[in-house]
N, C-alpha and C. Protein backbone atom coordinates (compact mmCIF):
# COMPACT_ATOMS: atom_id res chain seq x y z
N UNK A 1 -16.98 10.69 -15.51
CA UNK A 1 -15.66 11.13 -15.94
C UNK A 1 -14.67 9.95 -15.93
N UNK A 2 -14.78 9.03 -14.66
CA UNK A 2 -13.74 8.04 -14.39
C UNK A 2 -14.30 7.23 -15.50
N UNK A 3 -15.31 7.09 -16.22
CA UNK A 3 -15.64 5.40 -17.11
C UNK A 3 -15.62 6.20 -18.27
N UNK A 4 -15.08 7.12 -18.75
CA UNK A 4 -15.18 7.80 -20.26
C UNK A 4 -13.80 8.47 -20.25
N UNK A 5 -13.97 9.86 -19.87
CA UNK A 5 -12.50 10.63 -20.70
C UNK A 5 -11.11 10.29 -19.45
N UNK A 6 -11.15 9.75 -18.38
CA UNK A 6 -10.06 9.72 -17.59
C UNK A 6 -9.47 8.13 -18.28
N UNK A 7 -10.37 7.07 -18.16
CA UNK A 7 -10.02 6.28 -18.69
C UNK A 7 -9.70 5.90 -20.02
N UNK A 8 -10.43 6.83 -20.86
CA UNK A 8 -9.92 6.62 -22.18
C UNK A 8 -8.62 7.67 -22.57
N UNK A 9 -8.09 8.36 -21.55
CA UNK A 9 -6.91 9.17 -21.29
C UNK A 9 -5.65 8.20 -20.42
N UNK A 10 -5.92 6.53 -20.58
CA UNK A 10 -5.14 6.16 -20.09
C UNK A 10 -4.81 5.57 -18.33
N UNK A 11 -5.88 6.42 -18.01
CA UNK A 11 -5.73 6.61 -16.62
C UNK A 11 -6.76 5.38 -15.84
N UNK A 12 -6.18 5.10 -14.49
CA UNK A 12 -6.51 3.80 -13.98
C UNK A 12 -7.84 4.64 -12.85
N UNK A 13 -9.14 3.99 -13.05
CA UNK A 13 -10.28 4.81 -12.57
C UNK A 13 -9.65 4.67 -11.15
N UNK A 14 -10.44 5.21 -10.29
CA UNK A 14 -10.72 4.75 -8.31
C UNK A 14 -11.60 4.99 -7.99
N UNK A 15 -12.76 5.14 -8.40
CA UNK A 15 -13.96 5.14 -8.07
C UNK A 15 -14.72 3.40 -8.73
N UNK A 16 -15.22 2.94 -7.98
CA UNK A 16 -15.58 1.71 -7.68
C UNK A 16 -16.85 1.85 -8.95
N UNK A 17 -17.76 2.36 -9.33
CA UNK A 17 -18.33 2.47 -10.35
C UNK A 17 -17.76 2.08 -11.20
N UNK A 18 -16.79 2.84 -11.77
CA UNK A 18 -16.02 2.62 -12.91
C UNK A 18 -15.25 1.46 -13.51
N UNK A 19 -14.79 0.33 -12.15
CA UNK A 19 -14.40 -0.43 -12.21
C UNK A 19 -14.82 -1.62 -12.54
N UNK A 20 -16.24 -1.96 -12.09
CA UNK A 20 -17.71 -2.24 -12.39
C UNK A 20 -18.39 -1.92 -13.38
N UNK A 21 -17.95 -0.69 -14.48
CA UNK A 21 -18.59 -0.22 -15.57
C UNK A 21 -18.48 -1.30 -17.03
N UNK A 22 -19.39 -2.25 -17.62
CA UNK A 22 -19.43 -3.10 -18.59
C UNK A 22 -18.60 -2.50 -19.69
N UNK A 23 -18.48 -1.02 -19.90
CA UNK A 23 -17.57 -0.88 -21.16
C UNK A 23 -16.32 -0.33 -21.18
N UNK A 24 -15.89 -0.64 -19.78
CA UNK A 24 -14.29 0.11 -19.27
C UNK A 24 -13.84 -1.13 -18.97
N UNK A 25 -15.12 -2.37 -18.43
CA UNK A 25 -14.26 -3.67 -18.75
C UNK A 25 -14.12 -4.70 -20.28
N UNK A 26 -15.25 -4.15 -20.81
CA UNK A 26 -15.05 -4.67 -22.45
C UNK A 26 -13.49 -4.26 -23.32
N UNK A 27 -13.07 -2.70 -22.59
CA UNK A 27 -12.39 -2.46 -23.16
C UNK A 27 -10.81 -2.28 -22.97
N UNK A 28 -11.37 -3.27 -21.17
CA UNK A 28 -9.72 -3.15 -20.78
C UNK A 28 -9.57 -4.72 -20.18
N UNK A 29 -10.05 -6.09 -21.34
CA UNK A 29 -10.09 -7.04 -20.83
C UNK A 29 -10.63 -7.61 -19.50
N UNK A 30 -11.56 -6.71 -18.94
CA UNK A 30 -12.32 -7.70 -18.09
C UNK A 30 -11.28 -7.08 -16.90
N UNK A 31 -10.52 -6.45 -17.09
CA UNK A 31 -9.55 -5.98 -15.79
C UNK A 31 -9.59 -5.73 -14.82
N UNK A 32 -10.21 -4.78 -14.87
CA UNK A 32 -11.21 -3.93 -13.55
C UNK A 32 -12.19 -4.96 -12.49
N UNK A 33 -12.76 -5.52 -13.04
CA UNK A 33 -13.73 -6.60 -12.42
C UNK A 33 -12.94 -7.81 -12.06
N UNK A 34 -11.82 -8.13 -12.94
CA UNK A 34 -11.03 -9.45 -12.47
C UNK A 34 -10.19 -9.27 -10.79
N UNK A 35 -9.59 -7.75 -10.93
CA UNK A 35 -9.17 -7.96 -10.01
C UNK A 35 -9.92 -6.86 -9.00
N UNK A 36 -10.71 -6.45 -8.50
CA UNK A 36 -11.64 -6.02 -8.03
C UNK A 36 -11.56 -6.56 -6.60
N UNK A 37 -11.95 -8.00 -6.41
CA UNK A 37 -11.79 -8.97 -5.43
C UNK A 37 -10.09 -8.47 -4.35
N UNK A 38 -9.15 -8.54 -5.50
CA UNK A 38 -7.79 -8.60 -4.67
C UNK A 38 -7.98 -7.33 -4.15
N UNK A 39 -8.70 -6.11 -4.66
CA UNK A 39 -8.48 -4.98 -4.38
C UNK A 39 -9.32 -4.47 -2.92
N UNK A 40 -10.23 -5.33 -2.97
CA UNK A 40 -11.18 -5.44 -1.78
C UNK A 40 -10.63 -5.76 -0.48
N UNK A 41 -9.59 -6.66 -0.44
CA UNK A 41 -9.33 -7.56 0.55
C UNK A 41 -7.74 -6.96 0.34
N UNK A 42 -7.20 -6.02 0.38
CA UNK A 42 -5.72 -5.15 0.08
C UNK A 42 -5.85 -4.82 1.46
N UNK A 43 -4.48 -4.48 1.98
CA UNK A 43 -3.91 -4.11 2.85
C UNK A 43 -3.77 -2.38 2.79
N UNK A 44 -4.25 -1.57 3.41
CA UNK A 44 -4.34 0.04 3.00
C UNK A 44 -2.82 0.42 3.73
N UNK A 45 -1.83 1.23 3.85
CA UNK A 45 -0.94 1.12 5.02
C UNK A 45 -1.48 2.26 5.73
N UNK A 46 -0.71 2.74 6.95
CA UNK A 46 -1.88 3.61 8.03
C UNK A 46 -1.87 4.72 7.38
N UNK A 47 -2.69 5.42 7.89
CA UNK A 47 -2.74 6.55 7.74
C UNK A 47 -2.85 7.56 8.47
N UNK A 48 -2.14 7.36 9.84
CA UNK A 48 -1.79 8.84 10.78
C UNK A 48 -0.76 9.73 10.13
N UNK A 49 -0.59 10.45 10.84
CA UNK A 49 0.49 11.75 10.98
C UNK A 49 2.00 11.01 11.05
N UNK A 50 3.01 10.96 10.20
CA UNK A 50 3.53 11.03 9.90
C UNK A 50 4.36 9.44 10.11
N UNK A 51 3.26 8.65 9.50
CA UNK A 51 3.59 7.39 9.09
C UNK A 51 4.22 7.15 8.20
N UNK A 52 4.24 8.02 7.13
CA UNK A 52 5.89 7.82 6.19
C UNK A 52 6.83 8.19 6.59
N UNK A 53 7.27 9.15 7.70
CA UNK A 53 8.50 9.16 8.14
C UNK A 53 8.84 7.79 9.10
N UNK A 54 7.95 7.66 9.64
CA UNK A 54 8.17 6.21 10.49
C UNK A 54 8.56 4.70 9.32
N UNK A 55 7.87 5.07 8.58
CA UNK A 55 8.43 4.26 6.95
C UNK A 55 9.55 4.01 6.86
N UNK A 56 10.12 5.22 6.56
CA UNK A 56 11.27 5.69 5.90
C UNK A 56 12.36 5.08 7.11
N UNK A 57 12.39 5.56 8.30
CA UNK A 57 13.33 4.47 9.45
C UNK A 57 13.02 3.28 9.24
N UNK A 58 11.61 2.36 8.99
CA UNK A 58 11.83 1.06 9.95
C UNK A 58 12.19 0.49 8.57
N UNK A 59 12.20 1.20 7.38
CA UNK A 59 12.70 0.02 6.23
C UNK A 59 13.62 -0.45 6.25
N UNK A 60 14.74 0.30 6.36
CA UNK A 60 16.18 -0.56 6.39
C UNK A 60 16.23 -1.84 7.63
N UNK A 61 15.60 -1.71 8.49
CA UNK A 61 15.20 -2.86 9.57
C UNK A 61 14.66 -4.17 8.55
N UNK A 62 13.40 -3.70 8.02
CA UNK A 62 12.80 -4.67 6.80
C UNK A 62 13.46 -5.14 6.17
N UNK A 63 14.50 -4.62 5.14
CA UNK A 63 15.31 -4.81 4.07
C UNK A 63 16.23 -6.00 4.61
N UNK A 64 16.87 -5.42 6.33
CA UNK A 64 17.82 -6.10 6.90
C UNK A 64 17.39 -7.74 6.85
N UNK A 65 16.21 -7.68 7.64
CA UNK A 65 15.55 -8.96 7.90
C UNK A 65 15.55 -9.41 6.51
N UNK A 66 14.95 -9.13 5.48
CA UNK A 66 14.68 -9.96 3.82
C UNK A 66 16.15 -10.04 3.10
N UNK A 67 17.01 -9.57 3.55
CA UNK A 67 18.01 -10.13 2.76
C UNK A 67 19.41 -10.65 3.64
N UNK A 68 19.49 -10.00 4.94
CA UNK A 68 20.80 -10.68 5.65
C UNK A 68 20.05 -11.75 6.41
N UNK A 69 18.95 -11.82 6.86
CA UNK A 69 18.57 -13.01 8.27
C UNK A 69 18.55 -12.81 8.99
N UNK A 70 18.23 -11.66 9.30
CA UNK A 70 17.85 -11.42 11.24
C UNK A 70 16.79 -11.91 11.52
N UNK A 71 16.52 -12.32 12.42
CA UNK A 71 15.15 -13.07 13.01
C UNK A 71 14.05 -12.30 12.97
N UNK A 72 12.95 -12.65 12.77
CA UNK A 72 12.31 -11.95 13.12
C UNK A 72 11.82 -11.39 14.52
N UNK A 73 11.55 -12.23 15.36
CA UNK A 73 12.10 -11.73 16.68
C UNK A 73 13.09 -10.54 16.87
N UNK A 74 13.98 -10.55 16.22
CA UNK A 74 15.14 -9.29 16.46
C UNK A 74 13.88 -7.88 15.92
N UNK A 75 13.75 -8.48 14.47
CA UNK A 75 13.18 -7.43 13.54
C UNK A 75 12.06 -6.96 14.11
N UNK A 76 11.74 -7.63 14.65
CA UNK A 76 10.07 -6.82 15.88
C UNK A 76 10.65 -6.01 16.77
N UNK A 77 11.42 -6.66 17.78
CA UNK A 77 11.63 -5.94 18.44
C UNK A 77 12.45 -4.22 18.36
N UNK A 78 13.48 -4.16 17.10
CA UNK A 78 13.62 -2.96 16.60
C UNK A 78 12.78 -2.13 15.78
N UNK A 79 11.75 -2.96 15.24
CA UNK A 79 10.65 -1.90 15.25
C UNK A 79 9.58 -1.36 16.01
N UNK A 80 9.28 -2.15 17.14
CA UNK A 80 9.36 -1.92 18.51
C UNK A 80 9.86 -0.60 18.70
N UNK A 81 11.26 -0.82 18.94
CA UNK A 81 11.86 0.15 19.84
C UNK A 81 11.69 1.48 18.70
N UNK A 82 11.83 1.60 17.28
CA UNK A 82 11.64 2.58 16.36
C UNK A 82 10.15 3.09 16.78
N UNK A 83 9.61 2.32 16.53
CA UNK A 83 8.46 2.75 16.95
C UNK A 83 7.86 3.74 17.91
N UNK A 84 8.23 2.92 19.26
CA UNK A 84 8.07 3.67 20.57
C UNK A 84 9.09 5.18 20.69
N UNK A 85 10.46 4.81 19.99
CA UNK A 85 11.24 5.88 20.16
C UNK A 85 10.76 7.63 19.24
N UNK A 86 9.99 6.69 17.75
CA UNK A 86 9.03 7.89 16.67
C UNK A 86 7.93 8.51 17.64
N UNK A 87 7.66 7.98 18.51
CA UNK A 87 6.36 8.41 19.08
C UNK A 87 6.98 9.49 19.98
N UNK A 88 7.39 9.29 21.05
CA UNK A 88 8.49 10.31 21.80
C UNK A 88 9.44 10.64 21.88
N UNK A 89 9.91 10.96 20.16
CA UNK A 89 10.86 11.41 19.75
C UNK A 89 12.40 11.37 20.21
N UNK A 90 12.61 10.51 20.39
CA UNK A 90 13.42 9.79 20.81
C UNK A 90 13.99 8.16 19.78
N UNK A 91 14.55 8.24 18.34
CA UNK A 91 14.52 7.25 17.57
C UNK A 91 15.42 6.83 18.43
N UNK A 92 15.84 5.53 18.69
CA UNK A 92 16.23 4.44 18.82
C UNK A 92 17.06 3.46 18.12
């Protein structure tokens, strides 16, 4: 399904076959297989219980650090304390 009608519907396979399939890369420049490698060696983000809400707080921490200059040192340690505070509900 992923190397015929999903992909020829546009759609980006996820099944590792497909990606690997000689005529889903004939027909999407070699794509699938070029970057294959980067996709291997990707960073997944976690996946417990309610790690996007913990997201959703420590970004503005992130954001802070990438555009005003807080140290990183600072920026650990408030996600640190976000952290520990998400866990026993207690944000910080």
């Amino acid at each position: 399904m992923q190397t015929s009608l999903y992909f020829d519907a546009g759609g980006q396979p996820g099944h590792r076959r497909a990606w690997l399939d000689d005529e889903v890369n004939r027909r999407s420049g070699d794509y699938f297989r070029n970057t294959l490698a980067s996709l291997d060696q990707a960073y997944l983000r976690p996946r417990f219980n309610g790690y996007l809400q913990f997201q959703e707080i420590a970004g503005p921490v992130v954001h802070e650090f990438l555009s005003d200059g807080i140290s990183a040192r600072e920026t650990l340690a408030r996600l640190d304390r976000l952290y520990a505070g998400f866990h026993t509900g207690v944000i910080a």
